[in-house]
N, C-alpha and C. Protein backbone atom coordinates (compact mmCIF):
# COMPACT_ATOMS: atom_id res chain seq x y z
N UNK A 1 -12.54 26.62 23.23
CA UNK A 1 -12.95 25.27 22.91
C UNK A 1 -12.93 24.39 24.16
N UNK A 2 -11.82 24.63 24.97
CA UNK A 2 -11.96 23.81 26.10
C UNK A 2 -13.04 23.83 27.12
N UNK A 3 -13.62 25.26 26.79
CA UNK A 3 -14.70 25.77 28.39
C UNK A 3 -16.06 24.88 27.75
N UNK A 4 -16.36 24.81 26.11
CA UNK A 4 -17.40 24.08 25.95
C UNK A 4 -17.24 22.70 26.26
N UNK A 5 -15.73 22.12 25.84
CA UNK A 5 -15.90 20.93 26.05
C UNK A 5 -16.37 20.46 27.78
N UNK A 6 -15.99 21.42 28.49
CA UNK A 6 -16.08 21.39 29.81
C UNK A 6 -17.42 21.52 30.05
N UNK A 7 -18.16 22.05 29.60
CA UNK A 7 -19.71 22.42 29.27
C UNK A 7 -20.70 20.89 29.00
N UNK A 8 -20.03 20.56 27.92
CA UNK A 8 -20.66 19.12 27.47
C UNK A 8 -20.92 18.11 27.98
N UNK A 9 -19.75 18.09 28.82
CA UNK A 9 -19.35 16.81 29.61
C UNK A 9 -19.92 17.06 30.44
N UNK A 10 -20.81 18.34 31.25
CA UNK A 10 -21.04 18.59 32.70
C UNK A 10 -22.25 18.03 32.17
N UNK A 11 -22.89 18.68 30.92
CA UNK A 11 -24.21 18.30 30.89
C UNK A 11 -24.97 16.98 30.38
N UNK A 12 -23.75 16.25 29.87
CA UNK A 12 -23.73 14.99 29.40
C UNK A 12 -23.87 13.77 30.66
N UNK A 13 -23.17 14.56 31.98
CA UNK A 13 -22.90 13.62 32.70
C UNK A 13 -24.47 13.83 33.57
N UNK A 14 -25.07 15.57 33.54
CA UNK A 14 -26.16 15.68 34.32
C UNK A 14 -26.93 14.45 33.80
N UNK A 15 -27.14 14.23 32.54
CA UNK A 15 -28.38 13.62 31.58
C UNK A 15 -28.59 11.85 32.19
N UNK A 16 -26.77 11.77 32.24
CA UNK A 16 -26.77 10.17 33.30
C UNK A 16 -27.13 9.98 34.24
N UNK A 17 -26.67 11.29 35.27
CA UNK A 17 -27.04 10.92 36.77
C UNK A 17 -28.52 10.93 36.51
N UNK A 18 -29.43 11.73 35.81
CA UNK A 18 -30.81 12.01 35.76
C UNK A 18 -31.15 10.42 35.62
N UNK A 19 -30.94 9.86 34.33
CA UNK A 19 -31.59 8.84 33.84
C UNK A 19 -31.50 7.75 34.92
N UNK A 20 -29.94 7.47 35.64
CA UNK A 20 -29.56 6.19 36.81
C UNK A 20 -30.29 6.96 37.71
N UNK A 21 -30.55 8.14 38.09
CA UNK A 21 -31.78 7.82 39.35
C UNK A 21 -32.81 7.74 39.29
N UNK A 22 -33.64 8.40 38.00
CA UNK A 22 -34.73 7.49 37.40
C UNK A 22 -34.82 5.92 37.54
N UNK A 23 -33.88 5.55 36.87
CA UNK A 23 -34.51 3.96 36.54
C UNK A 23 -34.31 3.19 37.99
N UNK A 24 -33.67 3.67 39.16
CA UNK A 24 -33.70 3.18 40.41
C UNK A 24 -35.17 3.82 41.19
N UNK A 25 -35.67 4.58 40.44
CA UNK A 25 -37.02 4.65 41.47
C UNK A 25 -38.18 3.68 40.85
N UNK A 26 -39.14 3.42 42.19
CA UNK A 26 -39.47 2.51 42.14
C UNK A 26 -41.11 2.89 41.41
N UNK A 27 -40.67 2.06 40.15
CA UNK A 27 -41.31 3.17 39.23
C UNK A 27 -42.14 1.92 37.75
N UNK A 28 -42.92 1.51 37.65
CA UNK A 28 -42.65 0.95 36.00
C UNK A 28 -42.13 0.92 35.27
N UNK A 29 -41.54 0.39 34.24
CA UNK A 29 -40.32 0.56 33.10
C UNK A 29 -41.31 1.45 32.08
N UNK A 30 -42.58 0.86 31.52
CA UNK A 30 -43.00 2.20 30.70
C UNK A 30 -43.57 3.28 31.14
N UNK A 31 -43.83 3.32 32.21
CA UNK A 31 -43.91 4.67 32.71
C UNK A 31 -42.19 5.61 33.17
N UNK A 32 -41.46 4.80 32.99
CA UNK A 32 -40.25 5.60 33.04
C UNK A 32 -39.73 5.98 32.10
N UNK A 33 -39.60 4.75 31.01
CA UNK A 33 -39.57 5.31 29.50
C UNK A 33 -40.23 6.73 29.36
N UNK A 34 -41.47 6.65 29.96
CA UNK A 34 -42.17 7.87 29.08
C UNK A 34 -41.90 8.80 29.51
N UNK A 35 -41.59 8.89 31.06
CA UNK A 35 -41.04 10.06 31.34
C UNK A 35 -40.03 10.58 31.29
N UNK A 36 -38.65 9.86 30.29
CA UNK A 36 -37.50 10.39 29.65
C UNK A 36 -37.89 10.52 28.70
N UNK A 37 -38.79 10.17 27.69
CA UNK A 37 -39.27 11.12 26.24
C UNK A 37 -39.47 12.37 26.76
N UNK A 38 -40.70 12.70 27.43
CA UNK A 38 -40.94 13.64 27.91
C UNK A 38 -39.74 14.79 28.17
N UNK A 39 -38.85 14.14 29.14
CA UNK A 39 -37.95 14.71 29.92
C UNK A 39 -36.97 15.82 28.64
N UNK A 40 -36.69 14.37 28.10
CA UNK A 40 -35.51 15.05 26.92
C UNK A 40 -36.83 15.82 25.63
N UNK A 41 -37.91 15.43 25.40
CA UNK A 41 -38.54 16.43 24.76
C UNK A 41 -38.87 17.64 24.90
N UNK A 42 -39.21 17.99 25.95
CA UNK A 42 -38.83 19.71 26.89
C UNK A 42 -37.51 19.89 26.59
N UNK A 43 -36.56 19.71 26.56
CA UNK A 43 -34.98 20.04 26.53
C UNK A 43 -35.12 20.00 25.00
N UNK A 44 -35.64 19.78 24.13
CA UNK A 44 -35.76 19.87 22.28
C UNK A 44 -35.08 18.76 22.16
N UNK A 45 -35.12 17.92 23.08
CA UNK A 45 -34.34 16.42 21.91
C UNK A 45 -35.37 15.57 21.74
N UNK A 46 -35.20 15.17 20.70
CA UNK A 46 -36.64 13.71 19.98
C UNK A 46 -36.16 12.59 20.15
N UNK A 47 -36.26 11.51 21.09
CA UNK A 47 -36.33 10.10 20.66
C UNK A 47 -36.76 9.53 20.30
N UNK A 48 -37.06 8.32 19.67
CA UNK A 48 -37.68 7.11 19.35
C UNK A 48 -38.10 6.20 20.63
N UNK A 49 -38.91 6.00 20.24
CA UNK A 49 -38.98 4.52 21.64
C UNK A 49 -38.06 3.41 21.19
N UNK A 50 -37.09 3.80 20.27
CA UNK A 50 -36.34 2.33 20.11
C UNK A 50 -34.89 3.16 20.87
N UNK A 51 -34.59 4.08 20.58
CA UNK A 51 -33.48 5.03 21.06
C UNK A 51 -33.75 5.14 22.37
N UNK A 52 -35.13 5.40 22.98
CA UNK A 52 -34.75 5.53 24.85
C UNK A 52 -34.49 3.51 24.97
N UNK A 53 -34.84 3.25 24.03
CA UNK A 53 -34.62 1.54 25.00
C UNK A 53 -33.17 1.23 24.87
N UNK A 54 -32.69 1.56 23.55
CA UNK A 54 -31.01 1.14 23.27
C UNK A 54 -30.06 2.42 24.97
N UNK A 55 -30.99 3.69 25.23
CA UNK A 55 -30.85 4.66 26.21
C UNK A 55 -30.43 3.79 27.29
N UNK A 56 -31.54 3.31 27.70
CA UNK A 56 -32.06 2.72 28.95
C UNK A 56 -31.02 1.31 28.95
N UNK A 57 -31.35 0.40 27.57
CA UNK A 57 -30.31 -0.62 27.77
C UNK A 57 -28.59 -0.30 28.42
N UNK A 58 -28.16 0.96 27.67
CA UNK A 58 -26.56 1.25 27.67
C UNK A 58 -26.27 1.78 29.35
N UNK A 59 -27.43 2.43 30.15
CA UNK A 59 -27.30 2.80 31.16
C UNK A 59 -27.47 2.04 31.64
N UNK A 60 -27.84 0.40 32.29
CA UNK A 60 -28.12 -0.31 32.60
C UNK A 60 -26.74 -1.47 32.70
N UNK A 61 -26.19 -1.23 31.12
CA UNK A 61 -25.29 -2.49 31.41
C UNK A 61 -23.76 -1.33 31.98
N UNK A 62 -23.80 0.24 31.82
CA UNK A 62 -22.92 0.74 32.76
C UNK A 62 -23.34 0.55 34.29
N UNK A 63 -23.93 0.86 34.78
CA UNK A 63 -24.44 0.28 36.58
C UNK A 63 -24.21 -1.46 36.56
N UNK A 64 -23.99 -2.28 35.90
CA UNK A 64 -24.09 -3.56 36.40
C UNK A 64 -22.28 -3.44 36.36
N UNK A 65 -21.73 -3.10 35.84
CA UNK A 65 -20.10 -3.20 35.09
C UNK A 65 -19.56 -2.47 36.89
């Protein structure tokens, strides 16, 4: 149980660093949006466009903190 939890967290934390260096390139906001649907849709996860924005919001107010 511990090696997954160790697992989760690695890949939980990849998914952040991915998204914070996304949204620092110099990039459009909906064209970045779209390319984390995308991103996490290849990987089999489905968002909403209301879920990458609440995404995008929560990563946003962690980098300002």
């Amino acid at each position: 149980m511990k090696a997954l939890n160790i697992i989760s967290a690695f890949l939980g934390g990849a998914v952040v660093g991915c998204a914070v260096a996304m949204l620092f390139a110099p990039e459009k906001g909906s064209d970045l949006r779209s390319r984390i649907k995308d991103l996490l849709r290849k990987r089999g996860i489905d968002f909403s466009d209301d879920e990458v924005e609440q995404l995008v919001r929560q990563i946003s107010a962690q980098i300002e903190e």
